[in-house]
C-alpha atoms as a PDB file:
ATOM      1  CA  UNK A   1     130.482 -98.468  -8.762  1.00  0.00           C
ATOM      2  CA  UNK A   2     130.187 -96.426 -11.554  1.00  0.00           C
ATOM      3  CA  UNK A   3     130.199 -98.144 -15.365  1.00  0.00           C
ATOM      4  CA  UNK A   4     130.768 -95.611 -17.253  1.00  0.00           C
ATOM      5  CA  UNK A   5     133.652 -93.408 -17.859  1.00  0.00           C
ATOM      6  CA  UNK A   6     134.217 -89.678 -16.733  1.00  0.00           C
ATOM      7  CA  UNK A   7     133.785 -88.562 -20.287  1.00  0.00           C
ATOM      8  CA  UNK A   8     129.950 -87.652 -21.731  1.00  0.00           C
ATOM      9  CA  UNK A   9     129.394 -89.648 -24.154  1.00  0.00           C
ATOM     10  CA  UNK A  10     128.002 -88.146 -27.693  1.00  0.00           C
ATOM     11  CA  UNK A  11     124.425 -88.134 -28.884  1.00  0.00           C
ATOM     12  CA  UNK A  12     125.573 -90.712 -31.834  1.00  0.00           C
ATOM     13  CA  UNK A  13     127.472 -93.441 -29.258  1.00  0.00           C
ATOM     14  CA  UNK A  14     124.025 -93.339 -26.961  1.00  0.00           C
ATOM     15  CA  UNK A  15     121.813 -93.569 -29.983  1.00  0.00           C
ATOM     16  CA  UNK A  16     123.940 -96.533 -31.167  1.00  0.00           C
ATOM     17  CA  UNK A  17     123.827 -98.123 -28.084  1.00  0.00           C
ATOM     18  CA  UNK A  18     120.123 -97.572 -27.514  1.00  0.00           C
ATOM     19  CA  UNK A  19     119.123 -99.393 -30.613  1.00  0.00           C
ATOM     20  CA  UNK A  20     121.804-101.852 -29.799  1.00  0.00           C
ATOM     21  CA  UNK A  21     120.191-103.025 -26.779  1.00  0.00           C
ATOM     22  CA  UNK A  22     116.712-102.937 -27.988  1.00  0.00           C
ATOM     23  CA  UNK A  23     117.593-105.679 -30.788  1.00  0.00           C
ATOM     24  CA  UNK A  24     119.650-107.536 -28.285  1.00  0.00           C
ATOM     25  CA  UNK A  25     116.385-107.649 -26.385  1.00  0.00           C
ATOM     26  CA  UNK A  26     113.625-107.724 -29.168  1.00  0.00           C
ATOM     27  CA  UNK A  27     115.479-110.186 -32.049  1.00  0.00           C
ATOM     28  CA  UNK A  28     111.569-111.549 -33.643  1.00  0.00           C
ATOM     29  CA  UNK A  29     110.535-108.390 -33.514  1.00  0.00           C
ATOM     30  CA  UNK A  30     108.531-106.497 -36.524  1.00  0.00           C
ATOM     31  CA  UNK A  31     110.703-103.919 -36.121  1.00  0.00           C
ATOM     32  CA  UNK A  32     113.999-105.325 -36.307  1.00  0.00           C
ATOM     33  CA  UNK A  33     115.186-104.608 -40.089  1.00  0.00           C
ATOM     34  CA  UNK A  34     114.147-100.562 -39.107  1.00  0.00           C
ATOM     35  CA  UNK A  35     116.120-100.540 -36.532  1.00  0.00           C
ATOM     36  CA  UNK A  36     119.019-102.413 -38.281  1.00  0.00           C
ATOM     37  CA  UNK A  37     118.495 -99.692 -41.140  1.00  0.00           C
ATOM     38  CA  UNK A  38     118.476 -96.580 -38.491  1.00  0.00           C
ATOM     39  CA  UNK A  39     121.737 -98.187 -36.457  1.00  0.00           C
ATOM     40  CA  UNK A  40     123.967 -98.109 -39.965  1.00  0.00           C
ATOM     41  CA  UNK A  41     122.867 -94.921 -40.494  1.00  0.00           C
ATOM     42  CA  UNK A  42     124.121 -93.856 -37.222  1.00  0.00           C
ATOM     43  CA  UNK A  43     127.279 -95.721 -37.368  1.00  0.00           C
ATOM     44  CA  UNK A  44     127.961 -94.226 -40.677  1.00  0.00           C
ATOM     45  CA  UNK A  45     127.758 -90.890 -39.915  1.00  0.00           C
ATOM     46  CA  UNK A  46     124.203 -90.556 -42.521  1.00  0.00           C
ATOM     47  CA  UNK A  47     122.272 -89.963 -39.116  1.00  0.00           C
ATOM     48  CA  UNK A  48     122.720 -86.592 -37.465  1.00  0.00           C
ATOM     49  CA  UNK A  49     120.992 -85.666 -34.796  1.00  0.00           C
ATOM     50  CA  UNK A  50     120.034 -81.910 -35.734  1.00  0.00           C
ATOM     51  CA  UNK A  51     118.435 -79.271 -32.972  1.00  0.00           C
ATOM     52  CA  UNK A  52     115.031 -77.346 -33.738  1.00  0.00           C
ATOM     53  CA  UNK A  53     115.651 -73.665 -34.578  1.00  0.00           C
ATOM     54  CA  UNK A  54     114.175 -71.856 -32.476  1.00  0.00           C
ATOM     55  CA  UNK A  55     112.822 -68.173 -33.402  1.00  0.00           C
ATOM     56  CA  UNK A  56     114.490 -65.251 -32.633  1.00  0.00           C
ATOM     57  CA  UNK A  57     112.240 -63.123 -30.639  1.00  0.00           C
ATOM     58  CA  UNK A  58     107.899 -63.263 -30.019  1.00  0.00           C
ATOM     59  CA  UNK A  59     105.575 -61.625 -32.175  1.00  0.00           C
ATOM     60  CA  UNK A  60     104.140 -58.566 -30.469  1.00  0.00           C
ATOM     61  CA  UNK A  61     100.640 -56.930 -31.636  1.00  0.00           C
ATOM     62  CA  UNK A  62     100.623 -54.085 -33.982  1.00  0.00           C
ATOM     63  CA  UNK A  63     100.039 -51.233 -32.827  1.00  0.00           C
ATOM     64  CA  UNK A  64      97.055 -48.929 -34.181  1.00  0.00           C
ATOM     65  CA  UNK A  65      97.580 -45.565 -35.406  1.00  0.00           C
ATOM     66  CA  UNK A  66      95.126 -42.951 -33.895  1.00  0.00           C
ATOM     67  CA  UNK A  67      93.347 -41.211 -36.017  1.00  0.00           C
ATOM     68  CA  UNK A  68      95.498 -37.750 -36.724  1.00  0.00           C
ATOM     69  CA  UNK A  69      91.908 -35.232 -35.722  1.00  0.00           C
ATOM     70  CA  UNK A  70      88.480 -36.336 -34.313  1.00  0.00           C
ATOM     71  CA  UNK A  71      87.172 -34.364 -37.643  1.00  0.00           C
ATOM     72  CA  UNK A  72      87.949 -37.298 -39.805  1.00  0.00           C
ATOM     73  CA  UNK A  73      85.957 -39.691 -37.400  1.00  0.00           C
ATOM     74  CA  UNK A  74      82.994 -37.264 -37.022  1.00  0.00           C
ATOM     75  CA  UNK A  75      82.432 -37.371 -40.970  1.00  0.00           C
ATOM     76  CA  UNK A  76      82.783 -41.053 -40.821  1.00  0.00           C
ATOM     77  CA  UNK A  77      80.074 -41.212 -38.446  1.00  0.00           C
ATOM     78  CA  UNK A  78      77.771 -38.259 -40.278  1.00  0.00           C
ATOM     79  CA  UNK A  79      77.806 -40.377 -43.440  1.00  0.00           C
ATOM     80  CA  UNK A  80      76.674 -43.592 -41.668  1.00  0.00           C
ATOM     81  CA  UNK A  81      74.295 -42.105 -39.672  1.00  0.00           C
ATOM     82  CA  UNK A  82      72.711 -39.325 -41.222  1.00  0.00           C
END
C-alpha cells in the first residue's frame, strides 16, 4: 500500500513536513521556537533550498618553461660555483 501519491513531492513540502513531524514528536523541546521560526520560513517562501556551485573544471599544474639554451644554465652554475 503505497501512501503517497505518484507525484515527487518538492524539496519545500518534505522540508515542511520534516519539521512538522519533529515538533509533533518533540513539543518540550529546547528547540521548538527554531524550528517554529525555520517552518514559517519555509511555508512562506523566505526559505529556499539553494544547490552548491560547483567549479567548472580542476586546476592542473603549470607547466615549466625549459630553459631556451643550456648556455644560460651553465653561467648560472659558473657564478655559483666558481
Amino acid at each position: 500500500m503505497n501512501i503517497m501519491s505518484d507525484q515527487d513531492k518538492s524539496d519545500e513540502w518534505l522540508l515542511e513536513n520534516a519539521i512538522s513531524c519533529w515538533l509533533y514528536h518533540f513539543p518540550e523541546h529546547e528547540w521548538t521556537e527554531q524550528y517554529k521560526e525555520l517552518l514559517n520560513k519555509v511555508k512562506h517562501g523566505q526559505y529556499k533550498n539553494t544547490k552548491a556551485r560547483t567549479r567548472g573544471r580542476p586546476a592542473e599544474r603549470q607547466r615549466t618553461k625549459k630553459p631556451t639554451s643550456d648556455k644560460t644554465v651553465k653561467e648560472k652554475n659558473k657564478t655559483i660555483n666558481p
